[in-house]
Protein backbone atom coordinates (compact mmCIF):
# COMPACT_ATOMS: atom_id res chain seq x y z
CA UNK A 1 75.61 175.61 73.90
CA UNK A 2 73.49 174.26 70.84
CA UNK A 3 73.92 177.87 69.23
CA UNK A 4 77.52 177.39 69.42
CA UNK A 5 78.26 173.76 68.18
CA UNK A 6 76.17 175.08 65.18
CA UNK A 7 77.87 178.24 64.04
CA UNK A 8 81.08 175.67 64.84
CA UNK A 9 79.86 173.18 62.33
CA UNK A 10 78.39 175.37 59.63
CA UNK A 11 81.88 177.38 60.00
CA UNK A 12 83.51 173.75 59.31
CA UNK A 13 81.50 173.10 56.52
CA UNK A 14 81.72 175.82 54.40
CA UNK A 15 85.32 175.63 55.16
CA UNK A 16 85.43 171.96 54.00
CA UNK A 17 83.84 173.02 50.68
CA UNK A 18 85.06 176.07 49.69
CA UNK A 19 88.32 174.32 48.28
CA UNK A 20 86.58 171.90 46.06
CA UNK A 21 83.74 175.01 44.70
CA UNK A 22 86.55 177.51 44.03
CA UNK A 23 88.29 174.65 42.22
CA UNK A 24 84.98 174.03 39.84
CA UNK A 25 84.54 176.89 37.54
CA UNK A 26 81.24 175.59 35.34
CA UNK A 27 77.78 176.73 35.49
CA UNK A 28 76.59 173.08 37.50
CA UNK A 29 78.25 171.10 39.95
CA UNK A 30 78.97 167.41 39.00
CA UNK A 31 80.84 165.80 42.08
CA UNK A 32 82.12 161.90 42.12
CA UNK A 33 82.87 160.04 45.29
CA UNK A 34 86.40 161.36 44.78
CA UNK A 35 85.25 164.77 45.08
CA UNK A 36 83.41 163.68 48.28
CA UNK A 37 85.99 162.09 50.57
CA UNK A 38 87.83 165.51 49.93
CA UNK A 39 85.25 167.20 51.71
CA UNK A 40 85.17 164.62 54.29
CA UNK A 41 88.47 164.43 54.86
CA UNK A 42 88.84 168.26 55.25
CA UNK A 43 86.32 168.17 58.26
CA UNK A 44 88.08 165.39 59.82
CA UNK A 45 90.78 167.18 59.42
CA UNK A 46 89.36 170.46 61.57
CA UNK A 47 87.50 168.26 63.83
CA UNK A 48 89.75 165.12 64.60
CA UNK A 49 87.50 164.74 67.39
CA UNK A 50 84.59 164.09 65.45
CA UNK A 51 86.09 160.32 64.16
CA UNK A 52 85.51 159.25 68.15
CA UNK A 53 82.43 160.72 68.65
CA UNK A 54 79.44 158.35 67.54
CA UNK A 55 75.96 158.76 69.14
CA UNK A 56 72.96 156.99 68.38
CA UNK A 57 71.43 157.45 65.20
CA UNK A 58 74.93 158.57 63.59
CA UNK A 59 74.25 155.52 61.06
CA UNK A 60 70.75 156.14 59.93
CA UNK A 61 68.93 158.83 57.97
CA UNK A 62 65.89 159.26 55.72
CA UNK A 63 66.07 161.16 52.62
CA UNK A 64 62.83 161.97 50.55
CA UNK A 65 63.48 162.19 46.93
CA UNK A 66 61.10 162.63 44.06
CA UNK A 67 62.02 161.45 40.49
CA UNK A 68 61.77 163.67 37.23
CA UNK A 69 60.68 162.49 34.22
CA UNK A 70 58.86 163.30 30.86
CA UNK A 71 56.29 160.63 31.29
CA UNK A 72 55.57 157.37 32.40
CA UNK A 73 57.28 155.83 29.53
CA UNK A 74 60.80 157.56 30.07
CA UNK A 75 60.56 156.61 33.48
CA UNK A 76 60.26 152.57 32.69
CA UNK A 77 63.37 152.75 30.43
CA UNK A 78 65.35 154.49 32.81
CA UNK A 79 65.09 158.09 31.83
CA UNK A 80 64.59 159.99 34.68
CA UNK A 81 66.62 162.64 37.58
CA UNK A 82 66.28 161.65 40.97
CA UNK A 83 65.56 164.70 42.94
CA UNK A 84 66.69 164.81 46.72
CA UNK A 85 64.22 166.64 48.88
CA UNK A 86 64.51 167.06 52.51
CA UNK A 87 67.21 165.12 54.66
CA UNK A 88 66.52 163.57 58.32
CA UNK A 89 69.34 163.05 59.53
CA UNK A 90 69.25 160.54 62.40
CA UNK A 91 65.40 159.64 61.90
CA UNK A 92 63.90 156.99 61.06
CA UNK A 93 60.87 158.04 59.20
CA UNK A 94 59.35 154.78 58.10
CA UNK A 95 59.08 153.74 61.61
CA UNK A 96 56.83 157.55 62.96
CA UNK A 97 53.46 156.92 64.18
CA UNK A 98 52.57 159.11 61.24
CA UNK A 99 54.10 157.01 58.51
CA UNK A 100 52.41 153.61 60.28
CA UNK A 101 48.93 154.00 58.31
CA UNK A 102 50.58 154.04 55.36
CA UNK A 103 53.49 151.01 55.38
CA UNK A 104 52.74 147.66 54.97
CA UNK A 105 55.30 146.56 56.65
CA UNK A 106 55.18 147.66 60.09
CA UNK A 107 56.04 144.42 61.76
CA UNK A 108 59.41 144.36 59.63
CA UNK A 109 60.00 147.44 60.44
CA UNK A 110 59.52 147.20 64.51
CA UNK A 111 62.05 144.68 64.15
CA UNK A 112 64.19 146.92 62.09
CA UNK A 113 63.98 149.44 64.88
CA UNK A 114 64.60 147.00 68.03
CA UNK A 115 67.79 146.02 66.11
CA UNK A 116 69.07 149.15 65.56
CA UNK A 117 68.23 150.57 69.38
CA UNK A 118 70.08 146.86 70.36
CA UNK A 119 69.86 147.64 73.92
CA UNK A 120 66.52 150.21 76.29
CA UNK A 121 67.39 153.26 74.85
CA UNK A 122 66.24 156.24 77.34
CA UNK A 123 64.44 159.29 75.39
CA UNK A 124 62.48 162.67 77.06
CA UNK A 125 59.07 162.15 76.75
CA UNK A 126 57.74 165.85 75.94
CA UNK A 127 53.99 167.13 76.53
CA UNK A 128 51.44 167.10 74.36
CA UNK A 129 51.13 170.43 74.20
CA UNK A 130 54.54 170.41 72.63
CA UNK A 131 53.75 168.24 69.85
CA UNK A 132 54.61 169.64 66.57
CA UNK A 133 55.21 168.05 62.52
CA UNK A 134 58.90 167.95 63.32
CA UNK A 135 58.36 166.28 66.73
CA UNK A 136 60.90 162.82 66.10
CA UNK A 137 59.05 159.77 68.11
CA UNK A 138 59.52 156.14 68.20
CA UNK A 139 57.28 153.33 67.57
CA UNK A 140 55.97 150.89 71.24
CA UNK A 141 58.88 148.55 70.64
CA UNK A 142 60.08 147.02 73.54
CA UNK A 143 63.25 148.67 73.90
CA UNK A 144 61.70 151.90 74.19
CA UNK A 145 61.63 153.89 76.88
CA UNK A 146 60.85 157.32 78.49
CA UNK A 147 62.00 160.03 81.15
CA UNK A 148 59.11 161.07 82.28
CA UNK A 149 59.45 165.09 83.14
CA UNK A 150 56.57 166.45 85.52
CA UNK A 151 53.47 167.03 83.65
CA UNK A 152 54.57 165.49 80.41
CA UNK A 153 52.73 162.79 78.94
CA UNK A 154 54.77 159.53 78.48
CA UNK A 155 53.55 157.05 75.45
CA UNK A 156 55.15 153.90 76.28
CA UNK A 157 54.01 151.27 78.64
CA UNK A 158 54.46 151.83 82.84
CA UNK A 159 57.45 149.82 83.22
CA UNK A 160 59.10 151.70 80.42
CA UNK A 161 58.51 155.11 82.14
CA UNK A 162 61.10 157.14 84.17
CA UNK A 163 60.56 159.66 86.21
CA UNK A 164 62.89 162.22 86.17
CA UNK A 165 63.95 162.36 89.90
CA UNK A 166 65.66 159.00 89.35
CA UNK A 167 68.21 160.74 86.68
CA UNK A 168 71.42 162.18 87.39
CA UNK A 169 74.11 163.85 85.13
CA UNK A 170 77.21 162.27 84.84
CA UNK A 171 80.14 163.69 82.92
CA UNK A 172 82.79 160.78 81.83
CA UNK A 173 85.59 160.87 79.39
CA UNK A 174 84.08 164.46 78.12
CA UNK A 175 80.45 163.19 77.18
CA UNK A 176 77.34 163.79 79.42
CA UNK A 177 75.04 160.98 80.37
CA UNK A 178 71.78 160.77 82.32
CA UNK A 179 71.91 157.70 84.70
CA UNK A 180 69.53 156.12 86.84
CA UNK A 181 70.34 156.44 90.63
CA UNK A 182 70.59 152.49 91.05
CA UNK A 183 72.02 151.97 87.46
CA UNK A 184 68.86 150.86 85.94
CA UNK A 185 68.93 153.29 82.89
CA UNK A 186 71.84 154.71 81.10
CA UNK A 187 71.95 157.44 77.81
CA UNK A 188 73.90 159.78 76.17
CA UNK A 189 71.93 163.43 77.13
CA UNK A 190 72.05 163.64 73.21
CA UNK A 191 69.66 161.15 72.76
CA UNK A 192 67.41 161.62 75.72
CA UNK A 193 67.05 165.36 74.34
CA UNK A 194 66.32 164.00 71.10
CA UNK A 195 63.66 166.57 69.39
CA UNK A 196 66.38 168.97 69.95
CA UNK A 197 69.22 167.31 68.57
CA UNK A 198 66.75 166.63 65.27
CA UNK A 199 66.11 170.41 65.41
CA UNK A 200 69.83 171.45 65.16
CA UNK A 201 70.84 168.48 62.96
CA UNK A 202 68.02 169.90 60.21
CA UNK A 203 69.55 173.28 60.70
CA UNK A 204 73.53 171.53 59.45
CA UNK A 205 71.71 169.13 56.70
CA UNK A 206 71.19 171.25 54.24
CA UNK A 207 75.09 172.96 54.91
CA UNK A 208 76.37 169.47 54.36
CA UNK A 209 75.41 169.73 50.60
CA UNK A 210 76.37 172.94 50.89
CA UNK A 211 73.65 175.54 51.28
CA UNK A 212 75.74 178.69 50.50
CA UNK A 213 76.33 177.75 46.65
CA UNK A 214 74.13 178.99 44.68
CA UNK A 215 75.06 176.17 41.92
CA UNK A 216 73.28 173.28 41.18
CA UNK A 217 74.99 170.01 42.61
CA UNK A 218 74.23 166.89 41.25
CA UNK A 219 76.18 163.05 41.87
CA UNK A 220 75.73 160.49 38.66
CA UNK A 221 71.98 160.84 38.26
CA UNK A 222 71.25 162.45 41.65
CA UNK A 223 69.70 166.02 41.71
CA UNK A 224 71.78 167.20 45.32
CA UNK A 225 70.64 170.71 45.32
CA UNK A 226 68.54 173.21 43.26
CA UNK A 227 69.61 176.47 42.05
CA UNK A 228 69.45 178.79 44.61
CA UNK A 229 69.50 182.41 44.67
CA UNK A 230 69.18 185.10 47.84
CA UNK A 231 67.77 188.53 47.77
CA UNK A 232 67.57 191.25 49.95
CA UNK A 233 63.96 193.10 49.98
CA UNK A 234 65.10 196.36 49.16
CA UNK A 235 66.23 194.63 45.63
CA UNK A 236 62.82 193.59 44.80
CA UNK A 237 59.81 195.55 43.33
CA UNK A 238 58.24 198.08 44.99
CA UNK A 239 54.51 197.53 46.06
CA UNK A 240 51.88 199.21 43.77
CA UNK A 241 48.14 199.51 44.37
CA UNK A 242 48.13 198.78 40.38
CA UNK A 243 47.43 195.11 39.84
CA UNK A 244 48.43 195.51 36.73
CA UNK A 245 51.23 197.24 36.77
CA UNK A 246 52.72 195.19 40.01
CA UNK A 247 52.70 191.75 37.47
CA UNK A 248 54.66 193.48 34.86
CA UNK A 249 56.83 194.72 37.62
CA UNK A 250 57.43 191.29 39.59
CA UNK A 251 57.50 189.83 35.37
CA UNK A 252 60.35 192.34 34.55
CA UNK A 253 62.11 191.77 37.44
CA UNK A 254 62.17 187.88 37.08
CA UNK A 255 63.69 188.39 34.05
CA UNK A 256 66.81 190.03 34.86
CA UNK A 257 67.35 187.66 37.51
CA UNK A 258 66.85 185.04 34.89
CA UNK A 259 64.65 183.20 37.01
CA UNK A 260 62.76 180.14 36.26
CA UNK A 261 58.72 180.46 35.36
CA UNK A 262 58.39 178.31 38.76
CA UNK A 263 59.61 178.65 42.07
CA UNK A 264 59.72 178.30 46.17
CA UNK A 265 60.34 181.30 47.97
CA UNK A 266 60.83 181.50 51.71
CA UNK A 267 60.61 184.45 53.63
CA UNK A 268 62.69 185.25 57.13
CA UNK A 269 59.43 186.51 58.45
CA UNK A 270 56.95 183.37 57.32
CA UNK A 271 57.96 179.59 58.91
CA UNK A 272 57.14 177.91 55.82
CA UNK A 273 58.25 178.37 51.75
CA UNK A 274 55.79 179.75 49.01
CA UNK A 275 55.13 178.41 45.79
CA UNK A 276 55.45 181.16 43.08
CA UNK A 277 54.50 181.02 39.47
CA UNK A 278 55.59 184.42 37.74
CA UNK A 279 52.88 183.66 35.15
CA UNK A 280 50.23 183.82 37.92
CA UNK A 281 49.05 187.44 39.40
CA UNK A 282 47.50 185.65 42.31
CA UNK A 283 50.41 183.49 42.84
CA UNK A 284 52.57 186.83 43.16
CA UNK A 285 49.59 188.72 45.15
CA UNK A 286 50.71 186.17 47.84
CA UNK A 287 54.16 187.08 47.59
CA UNK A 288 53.67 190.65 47.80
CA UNK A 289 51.27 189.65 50.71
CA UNK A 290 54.66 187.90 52.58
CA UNK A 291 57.01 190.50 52.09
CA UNK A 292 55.53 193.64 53.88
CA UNK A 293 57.60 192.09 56.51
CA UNK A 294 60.26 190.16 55.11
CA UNK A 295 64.00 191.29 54.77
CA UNK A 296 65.89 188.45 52.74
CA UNK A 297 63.99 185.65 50.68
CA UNK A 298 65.75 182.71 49.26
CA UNK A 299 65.06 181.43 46.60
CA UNK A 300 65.11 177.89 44.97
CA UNK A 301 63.63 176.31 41.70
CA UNK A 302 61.12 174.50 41.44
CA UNK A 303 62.45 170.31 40.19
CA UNK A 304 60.62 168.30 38.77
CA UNK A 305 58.97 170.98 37.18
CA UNK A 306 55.08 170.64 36.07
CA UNK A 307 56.66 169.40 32.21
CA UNK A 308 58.67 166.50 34.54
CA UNK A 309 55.40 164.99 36.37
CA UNK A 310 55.32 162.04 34.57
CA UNK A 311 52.36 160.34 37.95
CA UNK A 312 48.74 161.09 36.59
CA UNK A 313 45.16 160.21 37.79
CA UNK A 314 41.60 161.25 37.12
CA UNK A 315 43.12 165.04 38.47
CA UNK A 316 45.86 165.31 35.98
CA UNK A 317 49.91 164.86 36.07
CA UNK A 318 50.61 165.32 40.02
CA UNK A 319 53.91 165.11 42.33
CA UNK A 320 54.38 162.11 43.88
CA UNK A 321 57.42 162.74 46.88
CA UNK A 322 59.10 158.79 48.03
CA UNK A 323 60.05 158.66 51.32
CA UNK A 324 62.68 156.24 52.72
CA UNK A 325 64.94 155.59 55.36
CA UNK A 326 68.60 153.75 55.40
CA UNK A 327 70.35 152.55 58.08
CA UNK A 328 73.44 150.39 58.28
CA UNK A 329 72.53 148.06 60.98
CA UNK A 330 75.99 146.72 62.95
C-alpha cells in the first residue's frame, strides 16, 4: 500500500511542476512565492482530497541548512547563500534523544513538544534490534506513549505502555485508527506506524523541490537544490589496472560533463553518497571501488564548496551543518 501512495505522489509531483520548469527556459531556477502556490495549487488540484486530510506532524518539519560564504567577514555583513540540506518532514529533530546532549534548551523544548502532541499520542514502540540513524523517537514527555508489540522494548514509563492485544483497527469516514478495547487510547495507524511513515515521507521530500530537474533552484537567498546530473554506468570510464591512466580517464571524462572539481556521488548499489574530488586519485580509487556494482549514479555538487567555508579552528576552514526544526503550534 505504501509502494503505491508513493509512485501516486511522486506521479503528482512531477506533474505539479512540470508546467512551471517547461515555462523557465534559463540555466538556474529562481522561483518567488508566486511561482510556489502554482505548484501547490496544481496538487490540490489532482488530489482535492489531500486539503481534508491532516495527520499529526503535517505542521512541523526540520530542515538542516548550511550557509556559504567567503569568510567570516562576508558572513557578518550579510553576504552569504543559505544552503538547504536534508528535509524531515514531520520530525522534530531538536527534540531526538540524539540532539538532547547538545541543546541547551531541553526543558523549552519538552514543553514545545507536549504542546504540539496536545493530547497522549499512541506510537509503536519498535525493538532494539531495529534501531537505526533514521529511527524517529520522542522525548519522556508526559503525553507520550507506546504500543507495546511482543518482544519489543518500550521506552516510556509503565503506565504509558500498551500492549498490543488491547488495540483494534477501526476504519471511520475512510481513515484507519488503532483503538483501545475500552476507549482508553485512540491514533491515527499513521502515527502509531511512525518510523515508516518518516521512511516514505524522506522518499517524497526531496520530489517536493523537485528531484527530477537537473537545474539549480534557489528562493531569494535560499540554495533549494544543487545541480544534479544522472548517469548510467555504461557512460562512464572503463576500469584500467593503470593508475595513471584511470585519473586522466575519470579527469577527461569530468570535463565533458562539465562537472565541478567537487562532488557527492551516490551509487544504486552503496546506501550512502561518496565524496569525490576529480583532483584526487584516491578520492576516484574509491569511486571506481563503488561502481563494480553500480548501474546509475547521481550526481550532485558539492555547496558550500571548500572556497565558501568561511568556520575555522586550530584544523583549518571546516563545514559547520545548522540544524533546526519549525512548527506552527495551533
Amino acid at each position: 500500500m505504501q509502494v503505491v501512495q508513493w509512485q501516486r505522489s511522486y506521479t503528482s509531483l512531477i506533474q505539479a511542476w512540470q508546467p512551471l520548469l517547461r515555462a523557465i527556459d534559463t540555466e538556474e531556477l529562481h522561483l518567488n512565492a508566486e511561482q510556489l502556490a502554482q505548484v501547490l495549487a496544481a496538487l490540490y488540484q489532482q488530489c482535492p482530497e489531500s486539503a481534508d486530510f491532516q495527520v499529526f506532524g503535517d505542521d512541523f518539519h526540520s530542515p538542516d541548512f548550511m550557509l556559504a560564504a567567503a569568510n567570516l567577514e562576508a558572513l557578518n555583513r550579510g553576504e552569504y547563500l543559505v544552503v538547504l540540506g536534508e528535509i524531515h518532514p514531520a520530525v522534530h529533530t531538536l527534540s531526538q534523544p540524539v540532539a538532547t546532549p547538545f541543546c541547551p534548551f531541553t526543558t523549552e523544548i519538552e514543553q514545545e513538544v507536549n504542546t504540539l502532541f496536545g493530547r497522549e499520542r499512541l506510537v509503536l514502540a519498535d525493538s532494539p534490534e531495529s534501531y537505526q540513524r533514521s529511527h524517529i523517537d520522542w522525548p519522556l514527555v508526559p503525553h507520550y506513549a507506546q504500543l507495546i508489540l511482543p518482544g519489543s522494548g518500550g521506552s516510556t514509563i509503565t503506565e504509558k505502555r500498551y500492549s498490543v492485544g488491547r488495540a483494534r483497527l477501526y476504519c471511520k469516514a475512510g481513515r484507519l485508527t488503532v483503538e483501545d478495547m475500552d476507549g482508553t487510547f485512540h491514533e491515527d495507524l499513521l502515527c502509531v506506524n511512525s518510523t515508516a511513515l518518516h521512511q516514505l515521507l524522506f522518499e517524497l521530500a526531496g520530489d517536493v523541490l523537485p528531484r527530477h530537474e537537473p537545474r539549480r533552484i534557489y528562493m531569494n537567498h535560499i540554495l533549494y537544490k544543487r545541480r544534479t546530473w544522472t548517469f548510467n554506468s555504461d557512460s562512464l570510464p572503463k576500469a584500467s589496472s593503470n593508475e595513471f591512466l584511470a585519473f586522466i580517464q575519470w579527469k577527461n571524462w569530468q570535463q565533458q560533463q562539465a562537472l565541478p572539481r567537487w562532488v557527492f556521488i551516490k551509487c544504486d548499489s552503496e546506501p550512502k553518497p561518496l565524496f569525490i574530488d576529480f583532483d584526487n586519485p584516491l578520492s576516484l580509487d574509491a569511486l571506481a571501488t563503488a561502481l563494480k556494482k553500480a548501474y546509475v549514479i547521481h550526481v550532485s555538487e558539492m555547496l558550500p564548496t571548500p572556497n565558501e567555508l568561511w568556520f575555522n579552528d586550530a584544523r583549518g576552514h571546516v563545514c559547520c551543518e545548522i540544524r533546526t526544526t519549525f512548527s506552527a503550534i495551533k
